[in-house]
Protein backbone atom coordinates (compact mmCIF):
# COMPACT_ATOMS: atom_id res chain seq x y z
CA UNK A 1 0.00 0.00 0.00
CA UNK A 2 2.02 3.15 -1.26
CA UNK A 3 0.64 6.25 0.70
CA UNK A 4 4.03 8.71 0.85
CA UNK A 5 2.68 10.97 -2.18
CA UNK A 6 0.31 12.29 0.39
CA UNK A 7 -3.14 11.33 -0.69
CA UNK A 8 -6.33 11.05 1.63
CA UNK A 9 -7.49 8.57 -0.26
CA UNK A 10 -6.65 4.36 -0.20
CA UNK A 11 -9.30 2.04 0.90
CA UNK A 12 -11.36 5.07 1.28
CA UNK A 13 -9.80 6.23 3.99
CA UNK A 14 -8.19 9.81 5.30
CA UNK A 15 -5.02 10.39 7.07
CA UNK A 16 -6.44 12.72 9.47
CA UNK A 17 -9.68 13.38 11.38
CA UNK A 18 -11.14 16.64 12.48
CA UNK A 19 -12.49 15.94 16.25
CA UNK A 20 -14.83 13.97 17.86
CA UNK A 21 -17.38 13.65 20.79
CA UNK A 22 -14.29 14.32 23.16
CA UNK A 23 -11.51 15.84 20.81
CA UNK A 24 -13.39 19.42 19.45
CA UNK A 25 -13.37 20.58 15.33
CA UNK A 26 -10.68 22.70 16.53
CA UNK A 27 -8.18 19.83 16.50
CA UNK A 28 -6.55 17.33 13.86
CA UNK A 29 -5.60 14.52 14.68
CA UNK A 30 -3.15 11.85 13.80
CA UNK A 31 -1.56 8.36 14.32
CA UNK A 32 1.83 7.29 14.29
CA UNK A 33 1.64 3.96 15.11
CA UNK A 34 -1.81 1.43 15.89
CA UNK A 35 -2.08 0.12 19.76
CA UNK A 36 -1.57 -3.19 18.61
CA UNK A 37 1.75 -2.34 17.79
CA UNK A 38 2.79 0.47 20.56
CA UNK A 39 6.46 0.91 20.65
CA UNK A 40 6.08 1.91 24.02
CA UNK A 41 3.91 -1.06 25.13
CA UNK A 42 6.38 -3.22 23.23
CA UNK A 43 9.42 -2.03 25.33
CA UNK A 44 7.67 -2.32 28.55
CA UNK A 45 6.92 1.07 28.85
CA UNK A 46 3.33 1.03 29.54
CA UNK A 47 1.87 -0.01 32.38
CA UNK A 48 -1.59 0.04 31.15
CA UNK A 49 -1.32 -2.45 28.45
CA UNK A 50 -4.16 -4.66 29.71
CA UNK A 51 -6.31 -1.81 30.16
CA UNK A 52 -5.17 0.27 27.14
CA UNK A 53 -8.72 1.94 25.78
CA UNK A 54 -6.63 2.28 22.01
CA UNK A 55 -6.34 -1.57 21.91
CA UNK A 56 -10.00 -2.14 22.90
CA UNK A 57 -11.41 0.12 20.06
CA UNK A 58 -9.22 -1.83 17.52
CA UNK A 59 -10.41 -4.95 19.06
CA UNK A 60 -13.79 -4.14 18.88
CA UNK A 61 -13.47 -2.70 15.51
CA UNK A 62 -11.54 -3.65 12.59
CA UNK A 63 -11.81 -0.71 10.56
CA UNK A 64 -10.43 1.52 13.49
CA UNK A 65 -7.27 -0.77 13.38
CA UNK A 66 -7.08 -0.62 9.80
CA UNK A 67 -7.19 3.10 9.69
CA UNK A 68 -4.57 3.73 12.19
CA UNK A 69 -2.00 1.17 10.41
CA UNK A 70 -2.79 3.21 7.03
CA UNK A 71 -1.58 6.00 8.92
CA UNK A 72 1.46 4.09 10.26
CA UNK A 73 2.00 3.14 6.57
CA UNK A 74 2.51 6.77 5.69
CA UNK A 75 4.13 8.12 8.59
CA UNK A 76 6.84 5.61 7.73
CA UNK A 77 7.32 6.24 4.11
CA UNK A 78 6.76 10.15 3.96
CA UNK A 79 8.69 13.12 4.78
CA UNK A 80 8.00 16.05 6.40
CA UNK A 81 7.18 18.32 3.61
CA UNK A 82 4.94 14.94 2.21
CA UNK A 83 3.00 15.57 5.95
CA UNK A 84 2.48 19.63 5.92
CA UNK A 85 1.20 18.73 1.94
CA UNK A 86 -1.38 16.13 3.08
CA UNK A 87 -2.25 17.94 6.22
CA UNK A 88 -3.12 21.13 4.18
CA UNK A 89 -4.76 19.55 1.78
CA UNK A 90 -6.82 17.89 4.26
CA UNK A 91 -7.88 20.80 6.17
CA UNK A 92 -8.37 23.31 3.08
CA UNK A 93 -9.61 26.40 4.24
CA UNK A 94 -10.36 25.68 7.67
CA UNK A 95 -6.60 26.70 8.21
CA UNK A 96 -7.10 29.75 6.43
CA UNK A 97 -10.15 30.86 8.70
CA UNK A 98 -8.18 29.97 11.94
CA UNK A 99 -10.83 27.26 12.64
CA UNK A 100 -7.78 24.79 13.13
CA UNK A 101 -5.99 25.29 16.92
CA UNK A 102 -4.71 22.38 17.98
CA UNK A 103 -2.81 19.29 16.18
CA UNK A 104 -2.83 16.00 18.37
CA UNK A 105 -0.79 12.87 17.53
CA UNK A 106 -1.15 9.66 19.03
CA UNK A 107 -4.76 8.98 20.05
CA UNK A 108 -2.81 5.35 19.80
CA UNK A 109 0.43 4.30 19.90
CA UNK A 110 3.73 6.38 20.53
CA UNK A 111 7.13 7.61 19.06
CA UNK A 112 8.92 4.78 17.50
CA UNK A 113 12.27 6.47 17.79
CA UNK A 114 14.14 9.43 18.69
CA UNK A 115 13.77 10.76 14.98
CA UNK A 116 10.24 10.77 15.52
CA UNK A 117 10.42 12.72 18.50
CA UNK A 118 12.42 15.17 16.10
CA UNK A 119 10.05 15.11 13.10
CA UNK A 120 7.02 15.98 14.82
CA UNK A 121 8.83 18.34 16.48
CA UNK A 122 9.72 19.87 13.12
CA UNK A 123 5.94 19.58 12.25
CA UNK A 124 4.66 21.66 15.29
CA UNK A 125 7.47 24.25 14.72
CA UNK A 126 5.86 24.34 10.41
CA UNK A 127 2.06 24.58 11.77
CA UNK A 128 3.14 27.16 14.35
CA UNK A 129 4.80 29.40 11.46
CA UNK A 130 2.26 29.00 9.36
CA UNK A 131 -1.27 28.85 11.01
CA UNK A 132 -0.54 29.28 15.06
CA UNK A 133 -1.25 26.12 15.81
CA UNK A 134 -0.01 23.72 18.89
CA UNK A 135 0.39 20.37 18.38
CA UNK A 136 0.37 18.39 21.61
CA UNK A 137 0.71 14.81 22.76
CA UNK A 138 0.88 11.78 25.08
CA UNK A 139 3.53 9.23 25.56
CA UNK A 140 5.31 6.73 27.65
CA UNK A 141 8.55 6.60 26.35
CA UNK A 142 10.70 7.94 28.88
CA UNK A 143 13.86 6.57 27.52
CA UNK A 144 13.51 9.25 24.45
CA UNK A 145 15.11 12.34 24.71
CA UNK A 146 12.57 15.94 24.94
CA UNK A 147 15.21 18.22 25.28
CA UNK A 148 15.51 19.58 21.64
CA UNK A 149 11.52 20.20 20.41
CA UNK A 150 10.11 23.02 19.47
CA UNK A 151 8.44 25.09 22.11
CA UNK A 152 4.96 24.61 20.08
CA UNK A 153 5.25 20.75 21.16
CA UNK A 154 3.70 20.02 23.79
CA UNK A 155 4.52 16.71 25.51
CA UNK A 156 2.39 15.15 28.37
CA UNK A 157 4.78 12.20 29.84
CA UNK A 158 2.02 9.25 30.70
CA UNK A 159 3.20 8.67 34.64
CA UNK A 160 6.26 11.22 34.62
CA UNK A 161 6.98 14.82 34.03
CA UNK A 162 7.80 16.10 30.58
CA UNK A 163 5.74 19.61 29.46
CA UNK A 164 3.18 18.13 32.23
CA UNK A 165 2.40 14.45 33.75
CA UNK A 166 -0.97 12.93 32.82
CA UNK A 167 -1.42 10.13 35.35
CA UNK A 168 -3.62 7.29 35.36
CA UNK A 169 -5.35 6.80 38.91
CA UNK A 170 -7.57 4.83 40.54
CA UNK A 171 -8.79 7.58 43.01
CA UNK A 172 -8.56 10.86 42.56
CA UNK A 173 -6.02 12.82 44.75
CA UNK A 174 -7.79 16.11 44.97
CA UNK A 175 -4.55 17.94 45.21
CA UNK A 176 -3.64 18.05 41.51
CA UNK A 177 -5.22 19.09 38.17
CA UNK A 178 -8.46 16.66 37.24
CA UNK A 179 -8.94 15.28 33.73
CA UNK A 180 -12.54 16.62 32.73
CA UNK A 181 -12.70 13.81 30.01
CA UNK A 182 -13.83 16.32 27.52
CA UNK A 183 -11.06 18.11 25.36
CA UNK A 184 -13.23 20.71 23.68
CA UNK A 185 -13.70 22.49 27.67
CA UNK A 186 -10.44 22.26 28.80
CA UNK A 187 -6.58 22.95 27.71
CA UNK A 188 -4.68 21.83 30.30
CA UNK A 189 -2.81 19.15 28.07
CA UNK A 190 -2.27 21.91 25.66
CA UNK A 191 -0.19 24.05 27.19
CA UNK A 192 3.05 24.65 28.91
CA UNK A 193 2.20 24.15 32.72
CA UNK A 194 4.27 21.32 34.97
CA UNK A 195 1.34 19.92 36.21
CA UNK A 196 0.19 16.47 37.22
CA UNK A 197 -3.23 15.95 35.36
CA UNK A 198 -5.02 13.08 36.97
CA UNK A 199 -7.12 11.34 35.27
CA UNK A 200 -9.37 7.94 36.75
CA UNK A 201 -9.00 5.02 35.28
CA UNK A 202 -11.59 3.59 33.08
């Protein structure tokens, strides 16, 4: 399946989508890698591999898993200028108007590699330049180096402290910030803030 000249199309399906019921219109988002094949799970990273809500949506649903390993498929065979091409094209002239904010990667999955961490990084610096918008994230790969990005990258270490700490709890603290569960009311993962973001387990 040859996807690097950065077409929507294939199998009729789109790199991208534009929000959800949790994620607002306001975002893009974007998949590097499926759950089934998390480099982070795979390295031991994640201690919420049985309970990983990415997996169960691809279990439950073939297409979902088949969507995010199209993605995969062009994330490993384009280039960076291939990505801000297909992105733009996707998004047309909802960048234009300013509708576009936010660019998320990951819904599933994580970085493969430190030259991941580095290309999106170059990505969020482009879409920054060229629209003002933040791209933001989640991972578990602590053993990949933050140092470099670009300040428009936001990185949310899953269980330790990069740009904040989203951590996965089974009862809430009440002495740090609270995931609301809905991303169109709140920015907290969007934005600069070392904070601990706890979120309950479900």
């Amino acid at each position: 399946m040859k996807v690097a000249q950065g077409a929507e199309g294939g199998e009729n399906m789109k790199l991208f989508t534009n929000g959800n019921k949790k994620i607002g219109s306001d975002t893009i988002t974007f998949n590097m890698t499926a759950a089934m094949s998390c480099p982070a799970d795979k390295a031991g990273l994640c201690p919420l591999s049985k309970v990983c809500y990415a997996k169960k949506s691809e279990r439950q649903y073939p297409s979902v898993v088949a969507h995010r390993e199209y993605q995969a498929k062009f994330w490993e065979e384009t280039s960076v200028g291939g990505f801000i091409t297909a992105f733009e094209k996707y998004c047309g002239k909802k960048l234009k108007s300013g509708k576009i904010k936010y660019m998320r990667f990951s819904e599933s999955g994580d970085f493969r590699c430190q030259a991941d961490v580095e290309r999106v990084s170059e990505i969020a610096n482009i879409l920054h330049e060229r629209y003002n918008i933040i791209t933001y994230l989640y991972t578990h790969r602590r053993d990949l180096d933050f140092t470099n990005r670009c300040k428009w990258l936001i990185v949310n270490g899953s269980g330790f402290m990069i740009d904040n700490e989203f951590r996965t709890v089974k009862t809430l603290s009440g002495s740090n910030a609270t995931c609301k569960g809905n991303c169109r009311e709140c920015n907290l993962c969007k934005m600069h803030g070392n904070k601990v973001i706890e979120v309950l387990l479900h």
